[in-house]
Protein backbone atom coordinates (compact mmCIF):
# COMPACT_ATOMS: atom_id res chain seq x y z
CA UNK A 1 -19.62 -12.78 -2.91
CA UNK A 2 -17.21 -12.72 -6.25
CA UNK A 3 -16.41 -9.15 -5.68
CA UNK A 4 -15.42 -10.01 -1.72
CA UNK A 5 -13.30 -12.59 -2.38
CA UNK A 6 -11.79 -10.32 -5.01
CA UNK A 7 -11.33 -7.50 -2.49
CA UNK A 8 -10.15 -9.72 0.12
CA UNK A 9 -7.14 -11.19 -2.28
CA UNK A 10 -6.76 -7.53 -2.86
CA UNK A 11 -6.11 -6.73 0.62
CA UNK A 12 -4.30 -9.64 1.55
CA UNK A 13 -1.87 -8.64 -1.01
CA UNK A 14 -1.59 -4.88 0.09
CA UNK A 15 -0.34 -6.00 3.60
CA UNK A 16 2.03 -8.51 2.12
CA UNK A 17 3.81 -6.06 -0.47
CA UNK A 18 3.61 -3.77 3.10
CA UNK A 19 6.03 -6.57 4.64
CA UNK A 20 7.63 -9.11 2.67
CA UNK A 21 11.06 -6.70 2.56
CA UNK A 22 11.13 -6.36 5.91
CA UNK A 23 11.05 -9.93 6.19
CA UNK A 24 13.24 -10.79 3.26
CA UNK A 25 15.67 -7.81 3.40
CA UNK A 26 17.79 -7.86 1.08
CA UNK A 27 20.56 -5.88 3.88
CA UNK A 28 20.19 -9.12 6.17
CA UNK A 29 22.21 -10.77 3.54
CA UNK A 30 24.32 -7.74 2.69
CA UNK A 31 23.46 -6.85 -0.73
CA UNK A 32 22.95 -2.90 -1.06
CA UNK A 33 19.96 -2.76 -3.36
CA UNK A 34 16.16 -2.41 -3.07
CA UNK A 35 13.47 -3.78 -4.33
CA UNK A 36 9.89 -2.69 -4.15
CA UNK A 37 6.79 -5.09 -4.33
CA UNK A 38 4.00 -4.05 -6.74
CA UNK A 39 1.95 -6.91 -5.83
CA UNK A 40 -1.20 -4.98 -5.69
CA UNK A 41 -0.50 -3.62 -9.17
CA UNK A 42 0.43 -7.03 -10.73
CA UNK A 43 -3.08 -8.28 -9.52
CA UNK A 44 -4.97 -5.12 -10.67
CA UNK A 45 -3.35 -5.42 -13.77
CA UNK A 46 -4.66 -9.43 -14.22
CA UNK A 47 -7.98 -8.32 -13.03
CA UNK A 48 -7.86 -5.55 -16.13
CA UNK A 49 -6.43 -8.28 -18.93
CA UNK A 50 -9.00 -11.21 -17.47
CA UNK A 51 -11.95 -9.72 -15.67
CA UNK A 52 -13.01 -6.34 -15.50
CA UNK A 53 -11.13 -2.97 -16.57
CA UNK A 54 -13.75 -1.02 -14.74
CA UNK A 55 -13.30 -2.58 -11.89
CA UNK A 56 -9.30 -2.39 -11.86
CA UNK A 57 -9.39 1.19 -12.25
CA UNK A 58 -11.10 1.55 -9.31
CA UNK A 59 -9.63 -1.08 -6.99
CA UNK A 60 -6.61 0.60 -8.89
CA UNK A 61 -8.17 3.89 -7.14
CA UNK A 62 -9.07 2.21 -4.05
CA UNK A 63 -5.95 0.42 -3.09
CA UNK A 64 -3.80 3.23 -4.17
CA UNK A 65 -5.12 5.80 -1.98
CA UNK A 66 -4.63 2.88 0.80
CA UNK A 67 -0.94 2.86 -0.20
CA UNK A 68 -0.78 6.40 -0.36
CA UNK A 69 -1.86 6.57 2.96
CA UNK A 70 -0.06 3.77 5.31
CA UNK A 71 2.85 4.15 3.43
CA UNK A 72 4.12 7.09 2.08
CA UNK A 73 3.47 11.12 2.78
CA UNK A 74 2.14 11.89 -0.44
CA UNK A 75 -1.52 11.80 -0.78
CA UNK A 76 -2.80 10.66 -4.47
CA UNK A 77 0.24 9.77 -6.08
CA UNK A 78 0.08 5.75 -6.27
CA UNK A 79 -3.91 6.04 -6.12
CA UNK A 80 -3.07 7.95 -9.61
CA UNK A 81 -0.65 6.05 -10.95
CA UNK A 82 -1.69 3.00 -10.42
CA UNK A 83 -4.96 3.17 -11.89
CA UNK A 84 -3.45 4.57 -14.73
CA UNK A 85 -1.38 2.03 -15.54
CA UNK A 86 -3.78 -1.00 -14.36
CA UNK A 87 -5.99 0.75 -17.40
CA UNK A 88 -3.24 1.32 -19.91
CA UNK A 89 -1.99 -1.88 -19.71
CA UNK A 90 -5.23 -3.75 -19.39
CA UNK A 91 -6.12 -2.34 -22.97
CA UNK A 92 -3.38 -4.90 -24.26
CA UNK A 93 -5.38 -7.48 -23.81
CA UNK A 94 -7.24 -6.39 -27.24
CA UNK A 95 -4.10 -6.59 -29.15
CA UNK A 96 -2.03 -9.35 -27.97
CA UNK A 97 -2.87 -13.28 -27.24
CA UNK A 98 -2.48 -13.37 -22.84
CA UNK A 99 0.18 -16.54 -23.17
CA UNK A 100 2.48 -16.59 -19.93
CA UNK A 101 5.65 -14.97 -21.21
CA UNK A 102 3.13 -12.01 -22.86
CA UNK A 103 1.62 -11.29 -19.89
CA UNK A 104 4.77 -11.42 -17.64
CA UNK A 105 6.19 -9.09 -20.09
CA UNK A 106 3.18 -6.50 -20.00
CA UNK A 107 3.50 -6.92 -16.07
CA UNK A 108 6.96 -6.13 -15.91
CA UNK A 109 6.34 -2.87 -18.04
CA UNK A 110 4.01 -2.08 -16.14
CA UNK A 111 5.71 -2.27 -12.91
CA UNK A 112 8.28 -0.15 -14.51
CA UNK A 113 5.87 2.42 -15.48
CA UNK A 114 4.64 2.73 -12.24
CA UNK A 115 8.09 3.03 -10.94
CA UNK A 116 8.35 5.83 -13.04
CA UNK A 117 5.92 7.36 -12.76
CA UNK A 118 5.90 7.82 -9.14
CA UNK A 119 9.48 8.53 -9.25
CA UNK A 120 8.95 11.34 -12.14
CA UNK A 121 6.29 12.96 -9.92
CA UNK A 122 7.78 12.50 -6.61
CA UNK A 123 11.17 14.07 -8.75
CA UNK A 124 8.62 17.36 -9.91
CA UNK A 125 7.89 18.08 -6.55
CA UNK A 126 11.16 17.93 -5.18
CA UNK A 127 10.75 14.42 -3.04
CA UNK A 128 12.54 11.64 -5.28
CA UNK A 129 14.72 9.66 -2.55
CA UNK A 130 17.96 9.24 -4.88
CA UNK A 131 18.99 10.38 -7.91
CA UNK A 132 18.26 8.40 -11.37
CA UNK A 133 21.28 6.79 -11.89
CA UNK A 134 21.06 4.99 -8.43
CA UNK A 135 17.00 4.99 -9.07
CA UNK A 136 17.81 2.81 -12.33
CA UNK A 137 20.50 0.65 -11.11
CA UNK A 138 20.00 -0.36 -7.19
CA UNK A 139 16.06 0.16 -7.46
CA UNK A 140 14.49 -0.87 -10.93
CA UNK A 141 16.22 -3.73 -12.09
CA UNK A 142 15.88 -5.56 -8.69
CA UNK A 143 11.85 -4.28 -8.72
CA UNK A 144 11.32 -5.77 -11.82
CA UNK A 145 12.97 -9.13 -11.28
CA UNK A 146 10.73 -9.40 -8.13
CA UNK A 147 7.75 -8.30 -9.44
CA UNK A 148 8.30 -10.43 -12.39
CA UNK A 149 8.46 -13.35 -10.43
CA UNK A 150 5.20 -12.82 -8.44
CA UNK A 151 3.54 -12.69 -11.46
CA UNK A 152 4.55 -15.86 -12.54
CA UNK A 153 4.05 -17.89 -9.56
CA UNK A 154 0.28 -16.37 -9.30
CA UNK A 155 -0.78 -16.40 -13.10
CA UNK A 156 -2.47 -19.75 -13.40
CA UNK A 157 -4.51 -19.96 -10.12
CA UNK A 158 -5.33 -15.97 -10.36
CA UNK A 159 -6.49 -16.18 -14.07
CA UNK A 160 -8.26 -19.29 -13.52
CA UNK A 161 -9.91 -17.31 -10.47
CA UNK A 162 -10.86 -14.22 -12.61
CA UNK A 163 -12.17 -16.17 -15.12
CA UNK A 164 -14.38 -18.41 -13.71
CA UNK A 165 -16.04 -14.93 -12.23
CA UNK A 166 -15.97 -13.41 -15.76
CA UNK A 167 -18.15 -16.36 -16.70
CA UNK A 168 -20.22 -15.91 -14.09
CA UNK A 169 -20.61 -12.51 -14.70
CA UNK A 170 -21.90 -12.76 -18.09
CA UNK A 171 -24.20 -15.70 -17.09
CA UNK A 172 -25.93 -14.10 -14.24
């Protein structure tokens, strides 16, 4: 029933990073840049530092491929990515104590990882929407700030969440 609930939140917040900029444009209010939601791979990336690294890989995989699908023409590219970065930056949780401002930190890297890396790979196969100077400037820093702040308003009740089912886990 864990693992539902889990998948549920999971899904809830692929449909919501699918929408919240078209609700929340930033054009409505007539600022020129754009910024992407990484919601899925802010929670994948929690569930990886307080639950399960197995697991985020492959909701990592899972959700991914969904994005991949609904929302962009290239088959495999976010499923990759973000796997690999939900795992890479999961394994911090071995080196670092997961305060707030650490973990906000390793989530904004990661976003920006992702953001490269899809950019860099979308760039070698000749589909990168703008070039890096606009990438950096109109795209990343405004990514960043937003994915940054998602992070922080769902750190307490999401940790809380995964650890209670970590505990669980072990005990049954």
């Amino acid at each position: 029933m864990r693992e539902v609930k889990l998948f549920f939140i999971l899904f809830v917040l692929f449909l919501l990073q699918g929408t919240v900029m078209q609700v929340f444009s930033p054009a409505w209010f007539g600022w020129h840049f754009s910024a992407i939601p990484h919601f899925v791979l802010i929670a994948i990336l929690l569930i990886g530092l307080f639950y399960d690294r197995t697991r985020a890989v492959w909701y990592g995989l899972t959700f991914g491929f969904l994005i991949d699908v609904v929302y962009t023409n290239v088959l495999g590219v976010y499923a990759f990515c973000i796997a690999l970065t939900g795992y890479l930056f999961s394994l911090l949780s071995r080196i670092f104590h997961l305060y707030l401002v650490v973990v906000v930190l390793i989530g904004i890297l990661a976003a920006a990882c992702l953001e490269f890396e899809v950019y860099g790979i979308y760039g070698l196969i000749g589909k990168a929407p703008e070039p890096l100077d606009h990438f950096l400037q109109w795209r990343l820093v405004p990514t960043l700030v937003l994915n940054g702040a998602f992070l922080i308003l769902i750190f307490y009740p999401f940790r809380r969440m995964l650890v209670s089912m970590r505990s669980h886990k072990i005990d049954g």
